[in-house]
Protein backbone atom coordinates (compact mmCIF):
# COMPACT_ATOMS: atom_id res chain seq x y z
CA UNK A 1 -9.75 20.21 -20.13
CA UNK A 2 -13.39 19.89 -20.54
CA UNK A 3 -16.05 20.37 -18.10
CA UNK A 4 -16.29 16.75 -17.60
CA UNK A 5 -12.89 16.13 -16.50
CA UNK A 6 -10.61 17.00 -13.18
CA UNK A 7 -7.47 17.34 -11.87
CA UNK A 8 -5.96 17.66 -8.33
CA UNK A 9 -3.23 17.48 -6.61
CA UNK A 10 -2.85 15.98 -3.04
CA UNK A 11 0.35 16.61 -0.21
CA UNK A 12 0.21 14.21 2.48
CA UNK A 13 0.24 16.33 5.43
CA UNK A 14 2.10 15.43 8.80
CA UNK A 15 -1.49 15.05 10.59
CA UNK A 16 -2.85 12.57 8.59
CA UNK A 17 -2.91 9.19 9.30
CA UNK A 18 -4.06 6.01 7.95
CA UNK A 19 -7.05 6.98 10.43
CA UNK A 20 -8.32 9.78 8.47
CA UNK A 21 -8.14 8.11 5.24
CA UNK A 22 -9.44 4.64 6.32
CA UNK A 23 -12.73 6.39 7.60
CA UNK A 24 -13.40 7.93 3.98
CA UNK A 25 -12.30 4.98 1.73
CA UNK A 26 -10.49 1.43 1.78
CA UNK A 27 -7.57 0.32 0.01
CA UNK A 28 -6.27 -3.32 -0.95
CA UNK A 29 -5.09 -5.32 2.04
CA UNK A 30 -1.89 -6.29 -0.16
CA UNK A 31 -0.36 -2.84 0.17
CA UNK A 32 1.88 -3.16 2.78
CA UNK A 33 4.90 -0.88 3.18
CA UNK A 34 3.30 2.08 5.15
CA UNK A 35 3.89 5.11 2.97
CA UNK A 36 3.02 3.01 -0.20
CA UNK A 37 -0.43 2.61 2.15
CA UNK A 38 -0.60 6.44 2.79
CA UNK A 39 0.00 7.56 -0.64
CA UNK A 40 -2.63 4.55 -2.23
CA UNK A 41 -5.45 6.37 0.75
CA UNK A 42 -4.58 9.73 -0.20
CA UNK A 43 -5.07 9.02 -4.15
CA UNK A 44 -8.38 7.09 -3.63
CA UNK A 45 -9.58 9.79 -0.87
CA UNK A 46 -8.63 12.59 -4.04
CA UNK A 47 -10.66 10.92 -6.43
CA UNK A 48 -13.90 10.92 -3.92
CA UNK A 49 -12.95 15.02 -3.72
CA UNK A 50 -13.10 15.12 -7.31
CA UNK A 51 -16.48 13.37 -7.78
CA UNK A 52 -18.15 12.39 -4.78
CA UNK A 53 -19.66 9.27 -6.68
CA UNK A 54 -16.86 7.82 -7.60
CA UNK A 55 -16.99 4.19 -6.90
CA UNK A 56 -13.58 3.60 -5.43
CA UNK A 57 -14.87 0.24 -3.81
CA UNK A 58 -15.03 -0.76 -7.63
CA UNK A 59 -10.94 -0.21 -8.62
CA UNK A 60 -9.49 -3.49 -10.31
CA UNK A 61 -5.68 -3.35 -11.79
CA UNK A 62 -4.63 -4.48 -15.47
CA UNK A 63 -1.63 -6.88 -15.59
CA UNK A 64 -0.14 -3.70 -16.62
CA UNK A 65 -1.01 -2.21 -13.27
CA UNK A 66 -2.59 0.58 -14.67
CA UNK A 67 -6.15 1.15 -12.50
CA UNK A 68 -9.32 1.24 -14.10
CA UNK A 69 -13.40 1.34 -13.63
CA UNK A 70 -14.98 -2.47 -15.34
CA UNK A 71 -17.75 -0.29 -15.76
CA UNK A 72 -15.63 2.33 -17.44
CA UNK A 73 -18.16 5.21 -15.77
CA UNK A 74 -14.90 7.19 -14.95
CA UNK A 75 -11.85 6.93 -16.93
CA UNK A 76 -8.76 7.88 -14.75
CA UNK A 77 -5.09 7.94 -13.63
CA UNK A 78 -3.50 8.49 -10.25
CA UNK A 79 0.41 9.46 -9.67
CA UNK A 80 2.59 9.44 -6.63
CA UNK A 81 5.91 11.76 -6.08
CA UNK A 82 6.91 11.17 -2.15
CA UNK A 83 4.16 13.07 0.10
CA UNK A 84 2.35 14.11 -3.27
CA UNK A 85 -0.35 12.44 -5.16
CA UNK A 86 -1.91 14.03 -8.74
CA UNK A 87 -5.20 12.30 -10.20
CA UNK A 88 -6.94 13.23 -12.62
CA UNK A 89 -10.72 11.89 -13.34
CA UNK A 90 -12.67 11.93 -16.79
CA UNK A 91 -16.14 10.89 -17.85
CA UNK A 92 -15.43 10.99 -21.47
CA UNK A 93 -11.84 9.73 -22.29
CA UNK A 94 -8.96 7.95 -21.06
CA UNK A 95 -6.55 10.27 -19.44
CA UNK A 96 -3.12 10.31 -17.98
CA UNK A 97 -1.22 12.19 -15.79
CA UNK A 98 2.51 12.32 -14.18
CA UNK A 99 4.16 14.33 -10.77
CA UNK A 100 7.72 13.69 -10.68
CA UNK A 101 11.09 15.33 -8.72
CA UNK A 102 13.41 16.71 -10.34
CA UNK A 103 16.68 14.30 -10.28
CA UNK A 104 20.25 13.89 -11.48
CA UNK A 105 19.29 10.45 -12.59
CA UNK A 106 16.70 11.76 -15.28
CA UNK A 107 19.84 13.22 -17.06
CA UNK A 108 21.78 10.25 -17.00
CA UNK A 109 18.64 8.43 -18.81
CA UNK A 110 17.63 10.71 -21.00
CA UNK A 111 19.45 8.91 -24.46
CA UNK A 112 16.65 6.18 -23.56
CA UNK A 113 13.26 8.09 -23.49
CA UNK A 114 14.58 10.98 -25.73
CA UNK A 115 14.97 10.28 -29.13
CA UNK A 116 17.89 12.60 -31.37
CA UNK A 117 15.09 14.95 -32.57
CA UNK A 118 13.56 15.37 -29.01
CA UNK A 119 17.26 15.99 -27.34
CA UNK A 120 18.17 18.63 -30.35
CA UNK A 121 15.14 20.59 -28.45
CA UNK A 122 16.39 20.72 -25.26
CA UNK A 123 17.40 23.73 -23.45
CA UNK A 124 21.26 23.73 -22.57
CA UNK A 125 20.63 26.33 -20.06
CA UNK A 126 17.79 24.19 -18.22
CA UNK A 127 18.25 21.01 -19.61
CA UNK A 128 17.46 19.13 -16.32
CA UNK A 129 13.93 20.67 -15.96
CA UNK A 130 13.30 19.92 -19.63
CA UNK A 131 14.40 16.92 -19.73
CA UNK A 132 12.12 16.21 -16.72
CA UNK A 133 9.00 17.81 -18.17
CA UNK A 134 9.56 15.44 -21.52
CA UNK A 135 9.81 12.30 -18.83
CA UNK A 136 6.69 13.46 -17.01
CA UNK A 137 4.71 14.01 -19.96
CA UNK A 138 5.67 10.05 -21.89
CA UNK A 139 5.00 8.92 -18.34
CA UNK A 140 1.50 10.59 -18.62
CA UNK A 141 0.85 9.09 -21.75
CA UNK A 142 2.44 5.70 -20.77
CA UNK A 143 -0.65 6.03 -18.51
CA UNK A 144 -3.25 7.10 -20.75
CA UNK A 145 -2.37 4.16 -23.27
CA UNK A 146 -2.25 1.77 -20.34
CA UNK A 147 -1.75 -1.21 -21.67
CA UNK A 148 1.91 -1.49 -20.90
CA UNK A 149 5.00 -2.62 -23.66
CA UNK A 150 5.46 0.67 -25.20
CA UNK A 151 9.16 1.73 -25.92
CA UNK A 152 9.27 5.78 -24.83
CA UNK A 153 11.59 6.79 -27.80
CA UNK A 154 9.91 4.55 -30.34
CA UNK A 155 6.62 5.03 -29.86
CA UNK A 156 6.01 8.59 -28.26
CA UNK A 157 7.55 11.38 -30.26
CA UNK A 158 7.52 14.39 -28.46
CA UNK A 159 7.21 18.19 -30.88
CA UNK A 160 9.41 20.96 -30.29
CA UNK A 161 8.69 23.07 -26.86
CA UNK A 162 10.82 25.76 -25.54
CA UNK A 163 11.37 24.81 -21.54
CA UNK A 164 8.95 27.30 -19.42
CA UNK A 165 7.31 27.07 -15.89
CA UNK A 166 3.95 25.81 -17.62
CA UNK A 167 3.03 25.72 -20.92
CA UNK A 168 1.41 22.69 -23.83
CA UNK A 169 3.32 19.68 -25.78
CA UNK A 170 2.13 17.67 -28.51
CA UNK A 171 3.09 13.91 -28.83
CA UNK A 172 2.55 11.64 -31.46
CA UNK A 173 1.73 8.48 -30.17
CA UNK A 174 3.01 5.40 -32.81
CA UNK A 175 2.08 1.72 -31.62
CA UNK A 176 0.83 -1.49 -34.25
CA UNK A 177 -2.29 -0.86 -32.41
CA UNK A 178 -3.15 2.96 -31.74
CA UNK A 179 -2.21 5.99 -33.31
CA UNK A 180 -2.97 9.41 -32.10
CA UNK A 181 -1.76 12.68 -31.14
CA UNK A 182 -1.96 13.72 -28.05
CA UNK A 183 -2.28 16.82 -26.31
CA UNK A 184 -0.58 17.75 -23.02
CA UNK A 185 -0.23 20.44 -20.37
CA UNK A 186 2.29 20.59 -17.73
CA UNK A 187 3.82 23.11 -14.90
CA UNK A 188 6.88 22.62 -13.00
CA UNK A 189 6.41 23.96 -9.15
CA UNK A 190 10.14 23.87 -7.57
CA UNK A 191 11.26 21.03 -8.25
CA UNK A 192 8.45 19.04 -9.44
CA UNK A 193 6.75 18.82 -12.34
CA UNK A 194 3.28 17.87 -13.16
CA UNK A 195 2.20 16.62 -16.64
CA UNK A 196 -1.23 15.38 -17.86
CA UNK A 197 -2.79 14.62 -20.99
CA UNK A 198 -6.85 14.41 -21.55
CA UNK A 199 -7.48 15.32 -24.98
CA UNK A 200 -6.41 13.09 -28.44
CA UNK A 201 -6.89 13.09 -31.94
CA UNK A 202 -7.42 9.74 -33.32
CA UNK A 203 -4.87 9.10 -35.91
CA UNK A 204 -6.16 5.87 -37.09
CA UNK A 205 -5.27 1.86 -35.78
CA UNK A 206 -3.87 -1.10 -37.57
């Protein structure tokens, strides 16, 4: 990442309440369900520790649901996991990023985000935590396109990576309307995994 972008990761401690949050920043009344509420603070509160000026008041959501800045003075992308909440925070270029638990069901769904090529890759010996870290990092591009409709085997193509605790992944991103590769980092902590991408070549756009 460059100097003008940032990363961080949040864990919802037992202490805090909506209280501590609420005094800092303000979320949409429509959020209801009281962890959903918690986890929408904590992201919003994470952003304001990333750049103090960051004008949360001025959040709007696509149809897609993806957030974003009508000014477009920050680009950025938030990401929930139960008590954990990544954002990361750009002034220069749209970004995405992904925190997600390690689960049986990944495996199950794998034949739909993984296409033949991207399954041949996969490490037999940790093919849960791979598989995971391929999720994570389409669901941190899925977020950096933002615009929603995009099929994860058809139009993210993932480039051979051997499975490590951290490490880089290249995806070529193929969609009528953008084309680019796309450069990612991840690390897997336990059992979760944390993916982001904030740096793309621009392959060209029909």
């Amino acid at each position: 990442m460059d100097q003008s972008t940032r990363l961080g990761v949040w864990k919802i401690g037992e202490q805090e309440e909506e209280a501590f949050f609420r005094d800092r920043v303000s979320i949409s009344p429509l959020v209801h369900h009281p962890h959903k509420r918690l986890q929408h603070f904590a992201g919003r509160y994470l952003l304001k520790e990333l750049y103090p000026d960051f004008p949360v008041e001025e959040i709007r959501i696509m149809d897609s649901r993806k957030p974003y800045l009508p000014s477009n003075s920050f680009y950025f992308s938030i990401s929930h996991c139960r008590d954990h909440i990544a954002v990361i925070v750009s002034k220069k270029t749209a970004v995405g990023i992904d925190i997600e638990a390690m689960q049986p069901k990944i495996a199950k769904v794998a034949h739909k985000f993984l296409g033949p090529a991207e399954q041949a890759f996969i490490d037999a010996e940790h093919s849960l935590p791979h598989q995971t870290v391929c999720w994570s990092a389409k669901e941190a591009v899925y977020k950096w396109y933002g615009l929603g409709k995009v099929d994860f085997r058809e139009n993210m193509q993932l480039e051979p990576f051997d499975f490590r605790t951290a490490g880089f992944i290249t995806c070529n991103f193929n969609k009528s309307d953008k084309l680019a590769k796309l450069y990612l980092q991840y690390v897997v902590d336990g059992e979760l995994c944390l993916a982001w991408t904030a740096r793309e070549e621009e392959a060209g756009s029909l």
